[in-house]
PDB file of N, CA and C in Angstrom:
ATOM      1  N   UNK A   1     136.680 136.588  89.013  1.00  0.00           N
ATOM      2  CA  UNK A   1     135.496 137.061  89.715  1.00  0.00           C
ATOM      3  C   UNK A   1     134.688 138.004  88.818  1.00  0.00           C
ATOM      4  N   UNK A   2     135.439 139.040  88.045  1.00  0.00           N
ATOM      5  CA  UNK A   2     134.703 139.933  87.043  1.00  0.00           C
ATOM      6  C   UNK A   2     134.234 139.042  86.381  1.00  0.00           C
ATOM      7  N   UNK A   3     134.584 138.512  85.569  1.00  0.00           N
ATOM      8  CA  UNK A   3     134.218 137.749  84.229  1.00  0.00           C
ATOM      9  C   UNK A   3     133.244 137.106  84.690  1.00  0.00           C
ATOM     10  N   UNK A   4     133.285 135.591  85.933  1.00  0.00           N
ATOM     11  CA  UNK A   4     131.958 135.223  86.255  1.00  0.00           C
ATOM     12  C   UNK A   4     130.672 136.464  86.977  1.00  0.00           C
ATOM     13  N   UNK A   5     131.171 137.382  87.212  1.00  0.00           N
ATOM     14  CA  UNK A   5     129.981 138.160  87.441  1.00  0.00           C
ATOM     15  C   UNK A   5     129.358 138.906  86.605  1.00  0.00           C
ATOM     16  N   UNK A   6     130.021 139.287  85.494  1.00  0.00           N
ATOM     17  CA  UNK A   6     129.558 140.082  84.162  1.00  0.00           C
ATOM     18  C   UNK A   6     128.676 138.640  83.514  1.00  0.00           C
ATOM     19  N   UNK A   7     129.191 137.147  83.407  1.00  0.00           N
ATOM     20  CA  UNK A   7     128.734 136.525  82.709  1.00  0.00           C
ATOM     21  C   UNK A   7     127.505 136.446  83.472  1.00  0.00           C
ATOM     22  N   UNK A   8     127.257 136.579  84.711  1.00  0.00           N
ATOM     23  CA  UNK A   8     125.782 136.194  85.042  1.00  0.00           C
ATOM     24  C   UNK A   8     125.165 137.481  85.145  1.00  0.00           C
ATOM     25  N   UNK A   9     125.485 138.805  85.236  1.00  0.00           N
ATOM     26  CA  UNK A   9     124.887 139.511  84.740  1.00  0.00           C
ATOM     27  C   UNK A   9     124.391 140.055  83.476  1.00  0.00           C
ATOM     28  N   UNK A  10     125.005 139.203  82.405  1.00  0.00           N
ATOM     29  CA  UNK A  10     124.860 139.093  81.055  1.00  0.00           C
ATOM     30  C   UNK A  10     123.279 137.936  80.852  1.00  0.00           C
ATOM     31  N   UNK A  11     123.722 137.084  81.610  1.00  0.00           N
ATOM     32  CA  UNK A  11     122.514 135.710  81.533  1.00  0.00           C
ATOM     33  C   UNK A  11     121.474 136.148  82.135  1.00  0.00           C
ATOM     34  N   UNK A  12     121.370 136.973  83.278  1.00  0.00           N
ATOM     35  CA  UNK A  12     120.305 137.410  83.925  1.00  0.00           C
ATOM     36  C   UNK A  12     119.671 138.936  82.908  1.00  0.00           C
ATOM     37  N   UNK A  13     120.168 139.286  82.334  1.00  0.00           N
ATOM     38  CA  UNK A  13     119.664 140.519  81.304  1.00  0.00           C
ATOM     39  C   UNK A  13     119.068 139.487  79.917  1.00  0.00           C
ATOM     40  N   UNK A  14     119.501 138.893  79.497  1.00  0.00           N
ATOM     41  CA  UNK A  14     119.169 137.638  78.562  1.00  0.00           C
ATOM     42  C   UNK A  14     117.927 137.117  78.853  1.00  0.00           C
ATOM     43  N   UNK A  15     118.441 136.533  79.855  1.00  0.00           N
ATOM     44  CA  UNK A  15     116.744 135.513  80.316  1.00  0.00           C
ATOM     45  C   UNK A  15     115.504 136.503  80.683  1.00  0.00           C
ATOM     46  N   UNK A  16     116.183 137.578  81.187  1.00  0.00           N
ATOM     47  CA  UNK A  16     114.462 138.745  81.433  1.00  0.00           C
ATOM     48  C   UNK A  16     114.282 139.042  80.377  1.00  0.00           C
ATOM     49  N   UNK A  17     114.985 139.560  79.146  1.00  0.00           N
ATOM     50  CA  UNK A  17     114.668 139.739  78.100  1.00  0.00           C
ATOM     51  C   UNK A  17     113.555 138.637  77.387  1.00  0.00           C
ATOM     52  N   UNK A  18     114.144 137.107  77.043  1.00  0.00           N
ATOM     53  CA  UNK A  18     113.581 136.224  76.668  1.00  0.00           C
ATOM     54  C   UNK A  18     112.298 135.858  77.459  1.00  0.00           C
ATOM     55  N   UNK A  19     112.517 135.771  78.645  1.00  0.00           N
ATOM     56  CA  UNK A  19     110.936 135.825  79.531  1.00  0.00           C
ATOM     57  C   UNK A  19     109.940 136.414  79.118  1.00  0.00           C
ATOM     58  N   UNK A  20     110.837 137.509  79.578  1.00  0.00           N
ATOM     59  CA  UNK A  20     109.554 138.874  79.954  1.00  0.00           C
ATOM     60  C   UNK A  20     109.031 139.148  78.856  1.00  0.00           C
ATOM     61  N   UNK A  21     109.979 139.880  77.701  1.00  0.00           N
ATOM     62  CA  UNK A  21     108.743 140.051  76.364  1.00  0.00           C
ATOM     63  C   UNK A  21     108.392 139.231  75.997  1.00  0.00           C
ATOM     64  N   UNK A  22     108.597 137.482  75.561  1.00  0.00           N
ATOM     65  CA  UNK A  22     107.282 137.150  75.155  1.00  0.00           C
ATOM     66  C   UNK A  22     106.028 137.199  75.926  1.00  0.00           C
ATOM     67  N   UNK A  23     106.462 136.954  77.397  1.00  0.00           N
ATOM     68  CA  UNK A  23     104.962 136.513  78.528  1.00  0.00           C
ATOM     69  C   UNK A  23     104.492 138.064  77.749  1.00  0.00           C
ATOM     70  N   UNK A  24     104.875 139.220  77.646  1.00  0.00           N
ATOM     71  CA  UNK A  24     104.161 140.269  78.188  1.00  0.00           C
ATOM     72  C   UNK A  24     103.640 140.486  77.109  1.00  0.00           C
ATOM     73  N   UNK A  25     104.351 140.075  75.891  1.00  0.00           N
ATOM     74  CA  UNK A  25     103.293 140.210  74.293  1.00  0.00           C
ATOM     75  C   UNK A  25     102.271 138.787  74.733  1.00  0.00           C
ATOM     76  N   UNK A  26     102.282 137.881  74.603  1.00  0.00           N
ATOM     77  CA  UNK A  26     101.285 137.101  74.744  1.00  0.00           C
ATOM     78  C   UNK A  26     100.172 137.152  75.493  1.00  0.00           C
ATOM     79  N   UNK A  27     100.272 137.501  76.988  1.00  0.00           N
ATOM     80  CA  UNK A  27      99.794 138.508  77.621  1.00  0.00           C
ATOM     81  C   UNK A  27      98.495 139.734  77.277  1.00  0.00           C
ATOM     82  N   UNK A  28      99.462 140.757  76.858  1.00  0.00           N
ATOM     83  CA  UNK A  28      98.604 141.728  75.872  1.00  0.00           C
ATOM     84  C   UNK A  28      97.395 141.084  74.754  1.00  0.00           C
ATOM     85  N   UNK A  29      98.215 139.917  74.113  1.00  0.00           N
ATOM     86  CA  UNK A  29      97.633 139.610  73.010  1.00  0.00           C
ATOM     87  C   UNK A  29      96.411 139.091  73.650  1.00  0.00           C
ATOM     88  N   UNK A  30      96.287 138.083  75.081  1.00  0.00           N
ATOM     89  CA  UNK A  30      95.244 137.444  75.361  1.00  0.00           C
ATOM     90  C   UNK A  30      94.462 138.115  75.806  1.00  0.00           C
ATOM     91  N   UNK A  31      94.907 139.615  76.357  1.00  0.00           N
ATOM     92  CA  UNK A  31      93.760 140.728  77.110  1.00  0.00           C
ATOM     93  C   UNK A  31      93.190 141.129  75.834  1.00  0.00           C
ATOM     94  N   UNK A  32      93.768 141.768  74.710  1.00  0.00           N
ATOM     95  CA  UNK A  32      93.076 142.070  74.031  1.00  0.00           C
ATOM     96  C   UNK A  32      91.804 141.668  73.366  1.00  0.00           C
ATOM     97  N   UNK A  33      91.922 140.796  73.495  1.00  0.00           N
ATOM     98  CA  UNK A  33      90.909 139.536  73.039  1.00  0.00           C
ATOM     99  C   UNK A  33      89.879 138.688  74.283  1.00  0.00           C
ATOM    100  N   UNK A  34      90.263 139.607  75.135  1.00  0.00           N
ATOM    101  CA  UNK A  34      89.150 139.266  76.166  1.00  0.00           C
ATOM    102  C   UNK A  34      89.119 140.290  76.862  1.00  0.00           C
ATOM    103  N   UNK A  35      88.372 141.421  77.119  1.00  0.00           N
ATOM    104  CA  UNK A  35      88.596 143.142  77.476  1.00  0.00           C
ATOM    105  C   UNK A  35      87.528 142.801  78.707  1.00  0.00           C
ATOM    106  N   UNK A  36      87.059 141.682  79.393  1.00  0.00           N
ATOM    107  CA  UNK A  36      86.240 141.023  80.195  1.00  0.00           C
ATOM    108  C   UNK A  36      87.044 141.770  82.072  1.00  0.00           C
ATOM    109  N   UNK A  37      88.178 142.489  81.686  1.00  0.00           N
ATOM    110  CA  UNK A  37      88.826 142.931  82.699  1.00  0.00           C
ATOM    111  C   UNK A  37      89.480 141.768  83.699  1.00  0.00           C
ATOM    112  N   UNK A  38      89.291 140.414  83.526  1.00  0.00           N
ATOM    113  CA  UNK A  38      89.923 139.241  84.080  1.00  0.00           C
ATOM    114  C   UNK A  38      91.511 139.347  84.542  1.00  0.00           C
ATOM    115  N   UNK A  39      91.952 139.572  85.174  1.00  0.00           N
ATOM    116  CA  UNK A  39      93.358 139.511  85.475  1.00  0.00           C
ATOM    117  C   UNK A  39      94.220 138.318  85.792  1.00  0.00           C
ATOM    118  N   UNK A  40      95.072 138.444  85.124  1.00  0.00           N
ATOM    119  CA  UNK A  40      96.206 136.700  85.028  1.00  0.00           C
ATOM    120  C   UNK A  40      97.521 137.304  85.920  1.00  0.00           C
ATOM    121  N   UNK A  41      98.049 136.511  85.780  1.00  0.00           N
ATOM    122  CA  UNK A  41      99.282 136.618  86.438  1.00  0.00           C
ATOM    123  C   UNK A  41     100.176 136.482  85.186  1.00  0.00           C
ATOM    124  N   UNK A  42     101.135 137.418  85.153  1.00  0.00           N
ATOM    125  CA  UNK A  42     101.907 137.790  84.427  1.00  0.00           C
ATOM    126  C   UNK A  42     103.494 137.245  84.689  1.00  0.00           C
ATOM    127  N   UNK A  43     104.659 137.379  84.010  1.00  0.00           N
ATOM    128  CA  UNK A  43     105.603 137.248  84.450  1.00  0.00           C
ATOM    129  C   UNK A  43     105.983 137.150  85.549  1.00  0.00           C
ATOM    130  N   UNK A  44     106.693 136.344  86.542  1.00  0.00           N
ATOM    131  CA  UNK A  44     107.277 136.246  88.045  1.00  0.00           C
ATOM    132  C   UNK A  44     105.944 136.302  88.734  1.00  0.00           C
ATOM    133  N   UNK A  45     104.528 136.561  88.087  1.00  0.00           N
ATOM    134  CA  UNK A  45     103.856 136.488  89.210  1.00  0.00           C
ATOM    135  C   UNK A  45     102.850 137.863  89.322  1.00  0.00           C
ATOM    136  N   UNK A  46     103.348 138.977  88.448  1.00  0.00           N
ATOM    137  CA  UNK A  46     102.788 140.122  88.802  1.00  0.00           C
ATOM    138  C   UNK A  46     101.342 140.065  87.930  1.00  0.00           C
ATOM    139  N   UNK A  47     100.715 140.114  89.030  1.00  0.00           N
ATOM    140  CA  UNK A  47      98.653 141.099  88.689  1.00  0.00           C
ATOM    141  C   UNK A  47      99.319 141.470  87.370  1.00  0.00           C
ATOM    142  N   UNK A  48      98.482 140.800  86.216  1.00  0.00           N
ATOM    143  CA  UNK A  48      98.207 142.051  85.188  1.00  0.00           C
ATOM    144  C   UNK A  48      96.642 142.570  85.639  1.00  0.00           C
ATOM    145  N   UNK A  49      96.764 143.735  84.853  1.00  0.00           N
ATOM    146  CA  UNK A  49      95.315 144.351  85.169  1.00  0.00           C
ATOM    147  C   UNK A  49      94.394 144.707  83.620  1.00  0.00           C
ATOM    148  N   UNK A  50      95.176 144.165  83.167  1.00  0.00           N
ATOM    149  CA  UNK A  50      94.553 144.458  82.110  1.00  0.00           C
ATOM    150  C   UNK A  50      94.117 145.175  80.679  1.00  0.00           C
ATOM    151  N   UNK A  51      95.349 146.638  81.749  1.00  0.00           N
ATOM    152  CA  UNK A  51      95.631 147.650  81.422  1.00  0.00           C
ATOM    153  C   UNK A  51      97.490 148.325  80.661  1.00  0.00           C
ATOM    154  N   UNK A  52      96.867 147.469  79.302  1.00  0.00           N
ATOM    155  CA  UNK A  52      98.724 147.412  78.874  1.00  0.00           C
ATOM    156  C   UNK A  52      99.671 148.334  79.070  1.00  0.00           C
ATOM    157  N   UNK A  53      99.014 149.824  79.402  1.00  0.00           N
ATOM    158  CA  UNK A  53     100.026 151.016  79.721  1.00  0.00           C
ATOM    159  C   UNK A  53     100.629 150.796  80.982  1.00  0.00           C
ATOM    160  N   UNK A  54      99.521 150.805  81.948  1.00  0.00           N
ATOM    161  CA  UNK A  54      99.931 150.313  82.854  1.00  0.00           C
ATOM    162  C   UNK A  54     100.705 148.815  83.510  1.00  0.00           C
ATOM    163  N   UNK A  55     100.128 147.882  82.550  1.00  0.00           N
ATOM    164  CA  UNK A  55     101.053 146.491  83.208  1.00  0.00           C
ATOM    165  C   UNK A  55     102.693 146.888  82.417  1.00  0.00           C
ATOM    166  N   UNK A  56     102.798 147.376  81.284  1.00  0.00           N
ATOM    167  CA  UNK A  56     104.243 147.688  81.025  1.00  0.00           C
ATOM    168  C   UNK A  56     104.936 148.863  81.839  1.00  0.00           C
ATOM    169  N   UNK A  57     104.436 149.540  82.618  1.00  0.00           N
ATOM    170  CA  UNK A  57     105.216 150.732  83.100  1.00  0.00           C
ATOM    171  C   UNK A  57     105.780 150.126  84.496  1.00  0.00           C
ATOM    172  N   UNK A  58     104.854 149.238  84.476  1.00  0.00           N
ATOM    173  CA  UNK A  58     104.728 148.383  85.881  1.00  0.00           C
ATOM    174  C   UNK A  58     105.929 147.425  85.775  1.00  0.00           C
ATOM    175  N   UNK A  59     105.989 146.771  84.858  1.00  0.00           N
ATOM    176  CA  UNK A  59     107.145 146.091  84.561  1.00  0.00           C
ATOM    177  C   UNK A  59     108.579 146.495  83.664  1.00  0.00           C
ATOM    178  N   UNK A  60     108.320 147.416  83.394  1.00  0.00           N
ATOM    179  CA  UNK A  60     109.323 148.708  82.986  1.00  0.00           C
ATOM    180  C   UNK A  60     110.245 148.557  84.383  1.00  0.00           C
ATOM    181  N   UNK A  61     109.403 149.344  85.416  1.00  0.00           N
ATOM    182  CA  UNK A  61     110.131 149.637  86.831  1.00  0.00           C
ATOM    183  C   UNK A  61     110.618 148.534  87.563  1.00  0.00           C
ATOM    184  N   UNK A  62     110.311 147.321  87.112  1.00  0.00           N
ATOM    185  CA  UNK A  62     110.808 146.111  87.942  1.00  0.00           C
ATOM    186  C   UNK A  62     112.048 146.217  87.155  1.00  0.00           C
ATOM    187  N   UNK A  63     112.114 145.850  85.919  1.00  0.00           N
ATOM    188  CA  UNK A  63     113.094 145.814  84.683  1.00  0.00           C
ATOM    189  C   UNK A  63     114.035 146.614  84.859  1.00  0.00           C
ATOM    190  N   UNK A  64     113.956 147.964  85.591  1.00  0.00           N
ATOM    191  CA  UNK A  64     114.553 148.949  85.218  1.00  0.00           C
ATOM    192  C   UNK A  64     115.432 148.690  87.083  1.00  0.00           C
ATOM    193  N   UNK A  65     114.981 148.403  87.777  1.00  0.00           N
ATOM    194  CA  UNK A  65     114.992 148.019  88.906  1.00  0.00           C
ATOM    195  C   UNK A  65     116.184 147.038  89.391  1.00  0.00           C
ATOM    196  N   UNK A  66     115.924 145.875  88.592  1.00  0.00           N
ATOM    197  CA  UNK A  66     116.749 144.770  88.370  1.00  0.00           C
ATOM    198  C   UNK A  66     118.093 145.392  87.669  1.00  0.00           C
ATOM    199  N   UNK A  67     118.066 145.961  86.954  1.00  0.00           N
ATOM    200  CA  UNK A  67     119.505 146.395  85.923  1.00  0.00           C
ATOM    201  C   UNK A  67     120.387 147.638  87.324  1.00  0.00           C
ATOM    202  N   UNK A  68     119.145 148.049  88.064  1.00  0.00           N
ATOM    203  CA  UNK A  68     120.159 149.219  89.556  1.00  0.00           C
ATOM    204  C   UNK A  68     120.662 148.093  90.020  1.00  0.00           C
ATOM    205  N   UNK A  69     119.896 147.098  90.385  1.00  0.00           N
ATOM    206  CA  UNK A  69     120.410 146.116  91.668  1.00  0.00           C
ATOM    207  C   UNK A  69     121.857 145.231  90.663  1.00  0.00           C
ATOM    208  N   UNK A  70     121.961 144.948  89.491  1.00  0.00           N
ATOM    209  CA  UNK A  70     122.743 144.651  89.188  1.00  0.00           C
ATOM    210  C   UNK A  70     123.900 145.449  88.912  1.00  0.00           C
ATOM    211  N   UNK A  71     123.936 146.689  88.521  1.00  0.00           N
ATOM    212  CA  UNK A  71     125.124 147.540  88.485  1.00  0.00           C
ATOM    213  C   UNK A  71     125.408 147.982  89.895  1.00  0.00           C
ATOM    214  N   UNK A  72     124.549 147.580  90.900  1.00  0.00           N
ATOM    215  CA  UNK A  72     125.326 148.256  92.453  1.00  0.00           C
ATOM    216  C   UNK A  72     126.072 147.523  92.760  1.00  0.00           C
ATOM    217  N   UNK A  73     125.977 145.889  92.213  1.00  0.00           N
ATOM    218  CA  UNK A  73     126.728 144.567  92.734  1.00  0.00           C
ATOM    219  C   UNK A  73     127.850 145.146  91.764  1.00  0.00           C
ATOM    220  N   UNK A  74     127.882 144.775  90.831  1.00  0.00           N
ATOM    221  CA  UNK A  74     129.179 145.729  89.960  1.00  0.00           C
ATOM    222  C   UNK A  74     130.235 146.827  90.330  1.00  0.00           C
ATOM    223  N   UNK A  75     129.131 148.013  91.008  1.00  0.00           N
ATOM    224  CA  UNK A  75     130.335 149.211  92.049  1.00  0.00           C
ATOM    225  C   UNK A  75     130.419 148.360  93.185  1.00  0.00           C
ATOM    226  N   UNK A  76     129.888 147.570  93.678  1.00  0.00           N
ATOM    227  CA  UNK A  76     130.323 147.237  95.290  1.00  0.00           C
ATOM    228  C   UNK A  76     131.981 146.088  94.706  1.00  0.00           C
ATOM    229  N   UNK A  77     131.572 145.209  93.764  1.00  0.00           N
ATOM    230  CA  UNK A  77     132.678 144.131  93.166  1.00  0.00           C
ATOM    231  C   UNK A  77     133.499 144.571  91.901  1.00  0.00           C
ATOM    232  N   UNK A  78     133.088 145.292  91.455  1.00  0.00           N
ATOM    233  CA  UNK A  78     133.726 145.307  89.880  1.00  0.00           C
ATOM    234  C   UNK A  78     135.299 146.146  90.107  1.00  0.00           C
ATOM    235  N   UNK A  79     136.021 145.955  89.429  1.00  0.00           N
ATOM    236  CA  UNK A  79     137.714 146.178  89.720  1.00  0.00           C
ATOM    237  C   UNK A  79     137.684 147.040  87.551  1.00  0.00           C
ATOM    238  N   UNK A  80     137.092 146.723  86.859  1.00  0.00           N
ATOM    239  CA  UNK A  80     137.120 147.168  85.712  1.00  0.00           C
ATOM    240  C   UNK A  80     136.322 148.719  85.794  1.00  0.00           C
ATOM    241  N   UNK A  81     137.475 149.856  85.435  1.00  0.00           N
ATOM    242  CA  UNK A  81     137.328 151.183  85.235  1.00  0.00           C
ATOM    243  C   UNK A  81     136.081 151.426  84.248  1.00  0.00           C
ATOM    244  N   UNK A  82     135.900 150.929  83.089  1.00  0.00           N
ATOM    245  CA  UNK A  82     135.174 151.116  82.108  1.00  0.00           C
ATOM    246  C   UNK A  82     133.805 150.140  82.507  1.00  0.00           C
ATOM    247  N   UNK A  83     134.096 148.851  82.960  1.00  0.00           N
ATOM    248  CA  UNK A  83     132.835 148.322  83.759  1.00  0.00           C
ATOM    249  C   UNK A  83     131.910 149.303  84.967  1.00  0.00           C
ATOM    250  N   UNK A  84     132.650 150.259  85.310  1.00  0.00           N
ATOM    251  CA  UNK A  84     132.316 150.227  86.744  1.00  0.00           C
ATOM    252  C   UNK A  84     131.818 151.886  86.385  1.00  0.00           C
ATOM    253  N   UNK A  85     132.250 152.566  85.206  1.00  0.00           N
ATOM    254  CA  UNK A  85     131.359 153.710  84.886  1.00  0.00           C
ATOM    255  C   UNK A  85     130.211 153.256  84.258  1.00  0.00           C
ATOM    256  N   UNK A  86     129.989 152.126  83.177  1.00  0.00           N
ATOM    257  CA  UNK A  86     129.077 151.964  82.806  1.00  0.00           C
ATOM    258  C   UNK A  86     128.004 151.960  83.867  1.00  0.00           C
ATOM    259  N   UNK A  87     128.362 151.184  84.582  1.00  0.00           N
ATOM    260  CA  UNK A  87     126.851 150.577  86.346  1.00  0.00           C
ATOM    261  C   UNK A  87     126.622 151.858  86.908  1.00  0.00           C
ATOM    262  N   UNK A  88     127.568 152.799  86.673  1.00  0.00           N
ATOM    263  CA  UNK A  88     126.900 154.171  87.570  1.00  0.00           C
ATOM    264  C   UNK A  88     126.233 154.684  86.679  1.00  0.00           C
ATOM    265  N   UNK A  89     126.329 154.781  85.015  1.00  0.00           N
ATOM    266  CA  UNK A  89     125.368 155.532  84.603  1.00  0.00           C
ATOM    267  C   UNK A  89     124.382 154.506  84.328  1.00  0.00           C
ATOM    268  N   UNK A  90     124.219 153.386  84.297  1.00  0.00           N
ATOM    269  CA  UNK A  90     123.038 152.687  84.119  1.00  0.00           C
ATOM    270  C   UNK A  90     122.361 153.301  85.944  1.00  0.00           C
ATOM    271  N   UNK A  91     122.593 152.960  86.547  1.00  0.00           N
ATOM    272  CA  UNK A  91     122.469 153.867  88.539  1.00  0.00           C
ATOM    273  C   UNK A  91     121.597 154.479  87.777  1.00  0.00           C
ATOM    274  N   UNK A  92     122.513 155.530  87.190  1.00  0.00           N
ATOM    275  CA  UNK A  92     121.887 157.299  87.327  1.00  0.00           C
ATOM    276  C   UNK A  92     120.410 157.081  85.963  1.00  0.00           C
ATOM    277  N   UNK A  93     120.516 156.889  85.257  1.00  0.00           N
ATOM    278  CA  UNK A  93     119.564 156.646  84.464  1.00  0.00           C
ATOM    279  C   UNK A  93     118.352 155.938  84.973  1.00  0.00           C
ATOM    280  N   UNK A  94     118.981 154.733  85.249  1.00  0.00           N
ATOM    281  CA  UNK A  94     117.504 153.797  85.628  1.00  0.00           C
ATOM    282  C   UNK A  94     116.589 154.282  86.920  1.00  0.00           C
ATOM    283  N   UNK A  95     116.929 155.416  87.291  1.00  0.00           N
ATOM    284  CA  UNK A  95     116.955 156.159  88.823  1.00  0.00           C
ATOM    285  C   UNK A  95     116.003 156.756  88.367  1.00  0.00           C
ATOM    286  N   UNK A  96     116.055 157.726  87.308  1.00  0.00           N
ATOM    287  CA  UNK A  96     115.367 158.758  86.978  1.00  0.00           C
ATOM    288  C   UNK A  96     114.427 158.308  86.417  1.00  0.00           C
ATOM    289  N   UNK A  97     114.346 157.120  85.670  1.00  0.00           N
ATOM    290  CA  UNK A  97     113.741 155.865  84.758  1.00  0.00           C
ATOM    291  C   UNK A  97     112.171 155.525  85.468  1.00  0.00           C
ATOM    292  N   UNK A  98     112.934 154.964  86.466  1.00  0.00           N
ATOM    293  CA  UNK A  98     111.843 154.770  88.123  1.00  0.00           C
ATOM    294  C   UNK A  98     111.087 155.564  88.157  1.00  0.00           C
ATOM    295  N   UNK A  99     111.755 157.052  88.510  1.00  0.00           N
ATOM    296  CA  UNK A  99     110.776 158.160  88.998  1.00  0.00           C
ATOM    297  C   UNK A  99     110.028 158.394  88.111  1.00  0.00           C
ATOM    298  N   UNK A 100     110.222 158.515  87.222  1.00  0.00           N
ATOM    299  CA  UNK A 100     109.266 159.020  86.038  1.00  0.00           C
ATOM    300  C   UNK A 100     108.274 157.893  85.910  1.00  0.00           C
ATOM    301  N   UNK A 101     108.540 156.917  85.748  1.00  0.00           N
ATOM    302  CA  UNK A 101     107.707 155.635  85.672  1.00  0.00           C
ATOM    303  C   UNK A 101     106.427 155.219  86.887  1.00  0.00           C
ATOM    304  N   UNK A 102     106.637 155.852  88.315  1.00  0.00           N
ATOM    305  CA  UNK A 102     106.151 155.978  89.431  1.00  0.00           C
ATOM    306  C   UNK A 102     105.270 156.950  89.669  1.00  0.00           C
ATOM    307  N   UNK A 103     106.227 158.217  88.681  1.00  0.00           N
ATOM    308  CA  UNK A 103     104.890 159.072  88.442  1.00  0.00           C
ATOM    309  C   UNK A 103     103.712 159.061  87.929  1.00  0.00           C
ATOM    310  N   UNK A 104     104.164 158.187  86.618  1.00  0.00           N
ATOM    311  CA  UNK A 104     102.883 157.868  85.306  1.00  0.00           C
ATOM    312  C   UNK A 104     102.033 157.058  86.273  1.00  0.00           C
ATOM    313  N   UNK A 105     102.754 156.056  87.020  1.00  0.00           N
ATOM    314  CA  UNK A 105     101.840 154.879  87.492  1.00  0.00           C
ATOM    315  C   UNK A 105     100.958 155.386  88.573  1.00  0.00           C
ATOM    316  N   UNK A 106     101.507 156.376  89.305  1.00  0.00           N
ATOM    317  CA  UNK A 106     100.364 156.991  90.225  1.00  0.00           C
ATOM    318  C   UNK A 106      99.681 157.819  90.195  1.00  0.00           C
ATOM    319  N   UNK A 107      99.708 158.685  88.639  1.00  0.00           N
ATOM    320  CA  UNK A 107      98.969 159.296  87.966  1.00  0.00           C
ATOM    321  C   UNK A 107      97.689 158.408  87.471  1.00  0.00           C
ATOM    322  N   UNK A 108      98.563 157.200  86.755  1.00  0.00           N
ATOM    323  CA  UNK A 108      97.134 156.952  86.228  1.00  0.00           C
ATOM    324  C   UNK A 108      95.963 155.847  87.382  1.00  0.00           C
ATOM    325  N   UNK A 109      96.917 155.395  88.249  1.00  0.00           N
ATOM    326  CA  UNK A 109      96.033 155.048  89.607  1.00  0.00           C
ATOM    327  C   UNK A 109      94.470 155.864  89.969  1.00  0.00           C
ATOM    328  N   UNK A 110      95.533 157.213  89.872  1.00  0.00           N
ATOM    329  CA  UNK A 110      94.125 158.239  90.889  1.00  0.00           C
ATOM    330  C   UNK A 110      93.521 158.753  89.514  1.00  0.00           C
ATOM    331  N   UNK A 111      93.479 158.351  88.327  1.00  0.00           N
ATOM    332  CA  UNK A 111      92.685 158.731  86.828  1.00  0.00           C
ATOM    333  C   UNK A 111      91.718 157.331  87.021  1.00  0.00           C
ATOM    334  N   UNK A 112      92.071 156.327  87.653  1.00  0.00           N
ATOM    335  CA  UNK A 112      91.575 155.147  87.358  1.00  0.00           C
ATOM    336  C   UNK A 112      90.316 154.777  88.668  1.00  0.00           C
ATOM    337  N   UNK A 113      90.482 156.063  89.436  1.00  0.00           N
ATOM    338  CA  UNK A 113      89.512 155.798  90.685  1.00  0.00           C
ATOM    339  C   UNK A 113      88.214 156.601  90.465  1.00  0.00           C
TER     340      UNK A 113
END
């Protein structure tokens, strides 16, 4: 049960990796080159805006999001001592990760009105 759940939490950190940064460099690369403010749809779907600080902080917190929801499945299943501290400090990190990231993003919201 560990092993198949580490392995798909291994494949699911893999494939967002491989996804996500290229869409989000290619992405960038195509806003840059058209500053027309046009918004695409980005990875899974999310509004870019146009705004690379913001579409990465934005997807920072999904990113960062996905790695809580996967280390909680880990403390709720995981039986490995050394597995199962790692997922709490990824928890505690990606926690604080969020907040800070939520801050910038609603900072620069009400800069952007």
């Amino acid at each position: 049960m560990m092993n198949k759940l580490m392995k798909q939490a291994a494949a699911c950190g893999i494939a967002l990796v491989l996804g996500v940064a290229p869409a989000f460099a290619q992405q960038a690369q195509q806003q840059s080159h058209d500053m027309s403010g046009h918004s695409g749809h980005g990875t899974a779907g999310m509004q870019m805006t146009g705004d690379a600080d913001l579409d990465f902080a934005t997807m920072m917190r999904s990113h960062h999001q996905a790695g809580i929801d996967m280390a909680k499945t880990e403390l709720q299943n995981g039986k490995d001592k050394q597995m199962r501290e790692m997922a709490q400090k990824i928890v505690d990190a990606q926690t604080k990760e969020i907040a800070k990231l939520d801050a910038w993003i609603a900072k620069r919201k009400e800069q952007s009105r």
